[in-house]
Every structure is written in structure tokens, then in C-alpha cells.
Protein backbone atom coordinates (compact mmCIF):
# COMPACT_ATOMS: atom_id res chain seq x y z
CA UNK A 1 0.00 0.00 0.00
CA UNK A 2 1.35 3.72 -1.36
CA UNK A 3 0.80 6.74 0.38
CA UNK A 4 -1.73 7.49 -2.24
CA UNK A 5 -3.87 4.71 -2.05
CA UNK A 6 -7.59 5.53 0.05
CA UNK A 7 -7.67 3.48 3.11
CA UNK A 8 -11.49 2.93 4.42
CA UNK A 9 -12.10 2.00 7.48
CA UNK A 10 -15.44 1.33 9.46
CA UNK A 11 -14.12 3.66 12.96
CA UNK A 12 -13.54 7.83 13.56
CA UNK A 13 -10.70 8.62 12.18
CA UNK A 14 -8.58 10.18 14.67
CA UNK A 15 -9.11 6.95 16.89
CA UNK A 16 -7.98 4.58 14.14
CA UNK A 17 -5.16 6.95 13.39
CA UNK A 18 -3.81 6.97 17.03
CA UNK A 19 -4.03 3.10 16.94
CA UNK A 20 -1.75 2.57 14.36
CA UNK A 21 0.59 4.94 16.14
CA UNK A 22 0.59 3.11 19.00
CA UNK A 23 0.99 -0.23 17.46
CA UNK A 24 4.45 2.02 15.84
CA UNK A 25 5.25 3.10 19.04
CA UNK A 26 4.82 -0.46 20.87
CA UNK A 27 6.71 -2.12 17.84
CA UNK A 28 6.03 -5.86 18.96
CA UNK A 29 8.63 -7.85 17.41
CA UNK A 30 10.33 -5.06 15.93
CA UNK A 31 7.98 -5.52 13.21
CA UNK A 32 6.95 -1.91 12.15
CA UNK A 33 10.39 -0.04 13.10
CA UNK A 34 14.20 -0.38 14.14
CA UNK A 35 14.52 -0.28 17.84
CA UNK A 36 17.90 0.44 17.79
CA UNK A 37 17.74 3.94 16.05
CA UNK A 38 15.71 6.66 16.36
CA UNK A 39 12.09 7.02 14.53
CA UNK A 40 10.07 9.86 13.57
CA UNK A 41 6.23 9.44 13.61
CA UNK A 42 3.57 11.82 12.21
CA UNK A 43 -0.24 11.75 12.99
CA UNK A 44 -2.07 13.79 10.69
CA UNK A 45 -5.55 13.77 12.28
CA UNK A 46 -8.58 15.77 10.08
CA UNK A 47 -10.53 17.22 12.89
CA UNK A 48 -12.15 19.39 14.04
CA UNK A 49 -12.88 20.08 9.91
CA UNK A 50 -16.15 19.52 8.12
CA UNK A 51 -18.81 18.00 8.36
CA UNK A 52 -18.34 18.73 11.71
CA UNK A 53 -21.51 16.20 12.82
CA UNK A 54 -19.01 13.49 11.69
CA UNK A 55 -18.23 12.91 15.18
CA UNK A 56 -18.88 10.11 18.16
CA UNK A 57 -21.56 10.91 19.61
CA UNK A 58 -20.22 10.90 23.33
CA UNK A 59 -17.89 13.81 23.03
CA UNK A 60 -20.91 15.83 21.82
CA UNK A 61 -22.50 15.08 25.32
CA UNK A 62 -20.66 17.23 27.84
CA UNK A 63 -21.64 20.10 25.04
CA UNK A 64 -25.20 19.37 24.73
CA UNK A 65 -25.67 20.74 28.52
CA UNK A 66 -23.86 24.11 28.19
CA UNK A 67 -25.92 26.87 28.43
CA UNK A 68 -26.17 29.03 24.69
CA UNK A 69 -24.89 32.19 26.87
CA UNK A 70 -21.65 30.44 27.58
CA UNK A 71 -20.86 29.40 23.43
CA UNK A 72 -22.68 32.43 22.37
CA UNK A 73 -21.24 34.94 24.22
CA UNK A 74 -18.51 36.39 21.74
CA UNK A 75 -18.94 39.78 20.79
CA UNK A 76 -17.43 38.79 17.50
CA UNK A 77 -20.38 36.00 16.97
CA UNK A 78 -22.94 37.57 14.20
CA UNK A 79 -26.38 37.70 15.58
CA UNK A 80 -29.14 34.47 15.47
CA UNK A 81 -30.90 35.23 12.38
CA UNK A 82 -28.22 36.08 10.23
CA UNK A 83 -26.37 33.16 7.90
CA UNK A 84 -23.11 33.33 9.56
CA UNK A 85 -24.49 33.67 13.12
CA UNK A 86 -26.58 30.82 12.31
CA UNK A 87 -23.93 28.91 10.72
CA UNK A 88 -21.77 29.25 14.27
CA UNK A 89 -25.07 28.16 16.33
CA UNK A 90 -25.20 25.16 14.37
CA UNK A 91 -22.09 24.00 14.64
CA UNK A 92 -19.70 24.86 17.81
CA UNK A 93 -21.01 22.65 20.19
CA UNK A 94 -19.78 19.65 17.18
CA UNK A 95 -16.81 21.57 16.64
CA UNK A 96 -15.33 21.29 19.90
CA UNK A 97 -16.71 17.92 21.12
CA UNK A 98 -14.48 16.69 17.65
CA UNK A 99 -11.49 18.98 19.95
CA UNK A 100 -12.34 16.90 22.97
CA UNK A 101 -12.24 13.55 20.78
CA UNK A 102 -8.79 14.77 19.25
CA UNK A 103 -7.55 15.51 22.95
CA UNK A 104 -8.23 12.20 24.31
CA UNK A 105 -6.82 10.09 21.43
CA UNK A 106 -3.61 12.37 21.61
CA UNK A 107 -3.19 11.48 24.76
CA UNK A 108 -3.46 8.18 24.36
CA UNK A 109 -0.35 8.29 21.98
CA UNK A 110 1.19 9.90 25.20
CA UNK A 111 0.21 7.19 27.52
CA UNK A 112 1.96 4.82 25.05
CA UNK A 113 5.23 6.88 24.80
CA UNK A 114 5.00 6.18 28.46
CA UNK A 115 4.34 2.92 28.55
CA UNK A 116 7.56 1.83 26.54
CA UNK A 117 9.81 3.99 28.35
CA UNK A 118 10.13 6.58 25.27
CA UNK A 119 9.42 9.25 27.15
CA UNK A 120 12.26 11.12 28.03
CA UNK A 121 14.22 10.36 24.60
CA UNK A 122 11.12 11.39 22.61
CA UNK A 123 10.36 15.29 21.30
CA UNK A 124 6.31 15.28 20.86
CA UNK A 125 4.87 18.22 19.21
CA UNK A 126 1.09 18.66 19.00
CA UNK A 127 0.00 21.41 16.32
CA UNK A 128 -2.37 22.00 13.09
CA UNK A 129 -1.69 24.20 10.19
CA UNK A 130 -4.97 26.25 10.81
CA UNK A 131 -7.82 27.23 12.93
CA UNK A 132 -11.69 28.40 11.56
CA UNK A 133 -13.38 30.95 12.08
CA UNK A 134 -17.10 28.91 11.84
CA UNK A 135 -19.07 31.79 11.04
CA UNK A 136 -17.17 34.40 13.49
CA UNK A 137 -16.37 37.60 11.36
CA UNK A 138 -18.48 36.29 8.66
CA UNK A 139 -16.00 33.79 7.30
CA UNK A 140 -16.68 30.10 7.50
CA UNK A 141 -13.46 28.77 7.26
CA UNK A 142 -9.71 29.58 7.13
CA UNK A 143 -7.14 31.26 4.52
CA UNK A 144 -8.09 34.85 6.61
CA UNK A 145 -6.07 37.00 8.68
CA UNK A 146 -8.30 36.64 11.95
CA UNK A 147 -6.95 34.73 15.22
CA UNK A 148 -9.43 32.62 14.84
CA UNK A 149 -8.23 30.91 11.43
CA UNK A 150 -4.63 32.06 12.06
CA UNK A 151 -3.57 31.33 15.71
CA UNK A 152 -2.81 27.61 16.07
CA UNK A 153 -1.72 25.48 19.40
CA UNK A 154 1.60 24.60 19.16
CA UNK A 155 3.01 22.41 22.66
CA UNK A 156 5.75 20.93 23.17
CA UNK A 157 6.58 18.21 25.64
CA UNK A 158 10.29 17.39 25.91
CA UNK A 159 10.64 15.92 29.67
CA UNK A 160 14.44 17.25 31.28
CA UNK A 161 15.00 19.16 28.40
CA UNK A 162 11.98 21.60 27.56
CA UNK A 163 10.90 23.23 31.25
CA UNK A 164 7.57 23.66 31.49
CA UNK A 165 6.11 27.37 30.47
CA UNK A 166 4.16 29.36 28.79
CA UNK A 167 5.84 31.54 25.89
CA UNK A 168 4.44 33.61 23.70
CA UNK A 169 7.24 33.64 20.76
CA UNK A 170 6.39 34.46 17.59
CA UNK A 171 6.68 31.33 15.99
CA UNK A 172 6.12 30.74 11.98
CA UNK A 173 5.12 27.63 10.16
CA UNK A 174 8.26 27.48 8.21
CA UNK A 175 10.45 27.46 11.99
CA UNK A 176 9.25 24.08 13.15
CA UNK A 177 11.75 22.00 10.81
CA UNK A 178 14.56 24.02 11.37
CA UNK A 179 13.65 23.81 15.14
CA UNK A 180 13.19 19.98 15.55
CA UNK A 181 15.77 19.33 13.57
CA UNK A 182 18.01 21.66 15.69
CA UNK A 183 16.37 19.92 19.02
CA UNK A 184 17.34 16.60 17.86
CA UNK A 185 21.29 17.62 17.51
CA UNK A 186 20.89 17.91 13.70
CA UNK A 187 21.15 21.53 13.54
CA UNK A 188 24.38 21.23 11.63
CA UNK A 189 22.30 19.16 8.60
CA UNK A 190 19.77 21.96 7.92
CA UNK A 191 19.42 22.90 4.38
CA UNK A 192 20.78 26.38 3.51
CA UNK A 193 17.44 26.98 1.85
CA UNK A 194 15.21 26.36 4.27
CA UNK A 195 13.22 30.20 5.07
CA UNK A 196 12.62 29.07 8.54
CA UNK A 197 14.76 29.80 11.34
CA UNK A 198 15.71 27.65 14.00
CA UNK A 199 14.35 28.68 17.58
CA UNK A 200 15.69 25.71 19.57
CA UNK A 201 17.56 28.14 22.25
CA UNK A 202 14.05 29.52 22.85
CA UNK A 203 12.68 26.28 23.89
CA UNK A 204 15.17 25.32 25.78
CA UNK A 205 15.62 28.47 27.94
CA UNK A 206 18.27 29.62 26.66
CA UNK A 207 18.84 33.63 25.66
CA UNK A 208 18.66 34.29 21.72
CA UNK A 209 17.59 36.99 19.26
CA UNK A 210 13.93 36.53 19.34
CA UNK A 211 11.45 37.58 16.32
CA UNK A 212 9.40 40.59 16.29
CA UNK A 213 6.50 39.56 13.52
CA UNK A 214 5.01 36.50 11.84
CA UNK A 215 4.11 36.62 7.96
CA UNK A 216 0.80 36.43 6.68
CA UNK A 217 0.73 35.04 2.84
CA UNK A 218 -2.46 34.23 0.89
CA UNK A 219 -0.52 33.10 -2.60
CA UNK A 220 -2.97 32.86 -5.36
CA UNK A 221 -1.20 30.27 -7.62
CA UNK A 222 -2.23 31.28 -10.73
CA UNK A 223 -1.17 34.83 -9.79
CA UNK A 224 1.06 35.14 -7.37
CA UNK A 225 1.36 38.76 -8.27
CA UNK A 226 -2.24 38.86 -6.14
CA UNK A 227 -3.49 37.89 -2.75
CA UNK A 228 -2.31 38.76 0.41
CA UNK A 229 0.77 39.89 2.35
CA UNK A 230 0.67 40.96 5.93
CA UNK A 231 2.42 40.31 9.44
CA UNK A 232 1.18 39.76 12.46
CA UNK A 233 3.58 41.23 15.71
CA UNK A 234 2.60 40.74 18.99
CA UNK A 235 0.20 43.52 18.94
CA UNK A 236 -0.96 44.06 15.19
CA UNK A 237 -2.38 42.42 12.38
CA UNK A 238 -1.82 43.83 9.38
CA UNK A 239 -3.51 42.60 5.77
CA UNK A 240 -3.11 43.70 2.55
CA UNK A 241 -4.85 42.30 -0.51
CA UNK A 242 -4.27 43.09 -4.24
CA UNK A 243 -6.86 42.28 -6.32
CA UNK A 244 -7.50 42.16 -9.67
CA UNK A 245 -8.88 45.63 -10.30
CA UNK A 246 -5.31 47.06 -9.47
CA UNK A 247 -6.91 48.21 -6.29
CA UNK A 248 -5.70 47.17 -2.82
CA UNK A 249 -7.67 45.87 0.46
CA UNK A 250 -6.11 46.91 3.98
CA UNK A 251 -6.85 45.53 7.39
CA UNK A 252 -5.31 46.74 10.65
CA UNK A 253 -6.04 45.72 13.79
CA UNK A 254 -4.67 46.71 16.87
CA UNK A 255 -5.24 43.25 18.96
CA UNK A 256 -4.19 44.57 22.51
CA UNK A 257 -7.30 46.68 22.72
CA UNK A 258 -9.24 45.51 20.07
CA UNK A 259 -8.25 41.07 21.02
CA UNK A 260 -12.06 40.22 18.93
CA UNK A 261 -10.69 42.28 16.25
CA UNK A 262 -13.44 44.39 15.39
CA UNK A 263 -12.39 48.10 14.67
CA UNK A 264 -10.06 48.32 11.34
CA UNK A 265 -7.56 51.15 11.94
CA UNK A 266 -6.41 51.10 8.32
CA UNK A 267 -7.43 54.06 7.06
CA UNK A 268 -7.30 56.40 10.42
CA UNK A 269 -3.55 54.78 10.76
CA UNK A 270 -1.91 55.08 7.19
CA UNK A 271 1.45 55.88 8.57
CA UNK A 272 1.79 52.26 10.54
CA UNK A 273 0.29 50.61 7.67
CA UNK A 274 3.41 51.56 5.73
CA UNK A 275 5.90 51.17 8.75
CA UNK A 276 4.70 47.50 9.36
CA UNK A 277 4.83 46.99 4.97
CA UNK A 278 8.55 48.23 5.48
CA UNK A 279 9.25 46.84 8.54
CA UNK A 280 8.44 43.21 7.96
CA UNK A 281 6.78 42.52 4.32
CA UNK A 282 9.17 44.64 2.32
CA UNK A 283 12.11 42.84 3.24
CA UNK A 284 10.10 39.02 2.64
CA UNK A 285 9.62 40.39 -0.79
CA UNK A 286 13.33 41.38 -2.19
CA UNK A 287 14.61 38.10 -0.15
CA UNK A 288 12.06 35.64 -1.77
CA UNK A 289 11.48 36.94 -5.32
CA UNK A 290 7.64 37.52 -4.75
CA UNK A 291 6.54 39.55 -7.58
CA UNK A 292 3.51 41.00 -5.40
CA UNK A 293 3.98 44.61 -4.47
CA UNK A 294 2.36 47.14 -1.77
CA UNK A 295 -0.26 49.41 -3.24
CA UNK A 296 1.30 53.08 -3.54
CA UNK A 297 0.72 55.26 -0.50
């Protein structure tokens, strides 16, 4: 069986998923891996994602007695009545019971890192490559600037190595296989052309340059001279879109006191529009070839 062959199977995905890891991880007989030398696993689990109903039915439970005023309560949330506030009704309390499915099946892969003594000799990230909005500033889905779509979970549990905390670095997509690699004393073998940096010295407590911004790119590839550049630091979110009138759609939102973001400051803050273009998309641009450019101020 390839990669590319379709694989049914009559049980919830994530649960059949973290079964075969563990059957890896257990490796009776040495049948599935090398015991003597390292491994690296991946478990690419599809929820929460649509149809969100597609679900067992008892981690929908726990949600089914939460009272609306607890789910509804976001003053980002359109109102009942309207598509997208509808669309959000319908669908959190599914939404998150497929989190709480995800939660306990990842931690089952834990309990089985445990269980065969791998814990202490074994990096586990948990992450996803985006969030949704479900509704919430009248977007369905992802491929948006909002925190919703944007901001993803990224732990790390390294026991002895990584101390527990709480950091808010500004981590980007294209950092995590420069950083593992880095973790796992292979820093020496990364690629020249990787974009990413490596922010191993962060995780591990130790004092290093730290960045200031994360990129935002929407590539359109059929025109990449289109779509959407934009950063987001640890207090804006900036988005600009070029479309294919020659015109240009800003966003700026100033998260520390606006954190739903609801108030664009675009057009009453021109001036850090431009700083954060020059600042942190300007330099992306000349680096990486990308043909898009910033509308004229």
C-alpha cells in the first residue's frame, strides 16, 4: 500500500489513526520499526474540519448541557438570524466535542510513549496548520487573517530538556523543521534553503535573538502577483490584498485593545500601515522573489 492509495475504514478517524501509532510506538517484534535507532512518527488527524456532525456521539455530550450564553457569548459571533451567526449556532457545540475527541486520542499516543519507556528520549509536538473561524467575522473557514483561522496550538513536551512554560514567541510555520531538527542535535544538517529559522535556544531556555513579527501570505497560484501579504507582531495584524482591479484591500487591527478584532484602523492609521509593509513585508519580498507589491501610499 502507497501513500496514495484511500484506506477505508469502518471507525472515527482520529481513533484509528492513534491506533496505528501506537501499534508504531509499541513495535512488537520489531515488526513496524528499528529499535535500535531513532524514529520519527507523524499523525495527521482531520478534525475538528467539516462535516463537523461526523463525530462520536459521546464527546458531543458534555456540550449538549452548556448553556447558549456560555458558546454564544462572543462579541465577534454575528447575531441568530443572520447566515453566519446561524452557521456558528449550528455547529460549535460539534466543533469542539471533535477537539475533545482529538484531545483524548492524543493522549493516548502519550500514555503509550509512556508505557515503553520513550518518554524522556522522545520530542512530541502537537500542532495544526490552521484554525476556523465557523461563522465568526463572517467567514466560515480559514485562509483569513483573523486569530481565529490564524492562531494555532503549538506544545511541546520534551521531559528534562523543555521546562515547562508558557511563551508567547512568535513562531512561523516554516520554523518548526529548522527547530526539531536543531532539538534533535541535527542543527548542523539543515538545508541552507530552508526560510525558517531555527528557535531551539528559545525552547530550551536559553537567551537568543527573538522575532518581532510572523508573515501572513495568501498566494494565489495562478497569480502570485495577487493575494495577500501581511504580518502579524505581537500587537498588530496587518492585511493587505491586491486584487485584480489594481486596487488594494487593507486591514489593521490593533489586537491589545481591540483582542475580537473588530475596529479596522487602516485608514485612520496610514502611517503604521506603511511602517509595518517596510518593517516586515518589504524585506520578505526582495529576499524571496515575490513579484507581489504594496499598493502606492
Amino acid at each position: 500500500m502507497t501513500r496514495d492509495d484511500r484506506l477505508k475504514v469502518d471507525q472515527w478517524g482520529p481513533e484509528f489513526e492513534a491506533d496505528q501509532a501506537i501499534r508504531f510506538i509499541a513495535n512488537e517484534g520489531g515488526e513496524l520499526r528499528n529499535p535500535d535507532k531513532p524514529f520519527a512518527l507523524v499523525v495527521s488527524m482531520n478534525p475538528p474540519h467539516t462535516p463537523y456532525t461526523q463525530r462520536p456521539e459521546r464527546y458531543r455530550k458534555p456540550y449538549d448541557a452548556m448553556p447558549d450564553e456560555k458558546l454564544f457569548s462572543r462579541p465577534d459571533i454575528p447575531p441568530a438570524g443572520t447566515e453566519n451567526g446561524d452557521y456558528y449556532r449550528k455547529n460549535i457545540r460539534d466543533y469542539y466535542a471533535m477537539i475533545s475527541g482529538v484531545d483524548e486520542q492524543f493522549g493516548r499516543i502519550l500514555d503509550a510513549l509512556d508505557e515503553h519507556n520513550l518518554k524522556q528520549d522522545t520530542i512530541v509536538v502537537f500542532t495544526s496548520d490552521h484554525g476556523d473561524c465557523i461563522g465568526i467575522h463572517e467567514e466560515q473557514h480559514k485562509n483569513n487573517h483573523f486569530e481565529e483561522s490564524m492562531r494555532v496550538p503549538f506544545l511541546v513536551r520534551w521531559p528534562g530538556k523543555i521546562p515547562p512554560s508558557h511563551d508567547k514567541l512568535l513562531l512561523s510555520t516554516v520554523d518548526i523543521y529548522p527547530t526539531l531538527l536543531d532539538l534533535a542535535g541535527l542543527g548542523d544538517q539543515i538545508p541552507p534553503e530552508v526560510d525558517g529559522r531555527s528557535r531551539a535556544k528559545s525552547f530550551l531556555g536559553q537567551a537568543e535573538g527573538r522575532p518581532t513579527g510572523q508573515l501572513y501570505l495568501r498566494i494565489p497560484y495562478e497569480a502570485p502577483n495577487l493575494g495577500r501579504r501581511g504580518v502579524r507582531t505581537e500587537r498588530y495584524t496587518l492585511m493587505v490584498e491586491n486584487l485584480e482591479n489594481g486596487q488594494a484591500r487593507v486591514e489593521l487591527y490593533d489586537r491589545r485593545h481591540d483582542p475580537y478584532q473588530l475596529d479596522d484602523l487602516s485608514e485612520k492609521r496610514p502611517a503604521l500601515v506603511a511602517e509595518l509593509l517596510a518593517q516586515y513585508v518589504e524585506p520578505y519580498l526582495e529576499a524571496s522573489g515575490d513579484p507581489w507589491s504594496p499598493p502606492a501610499s
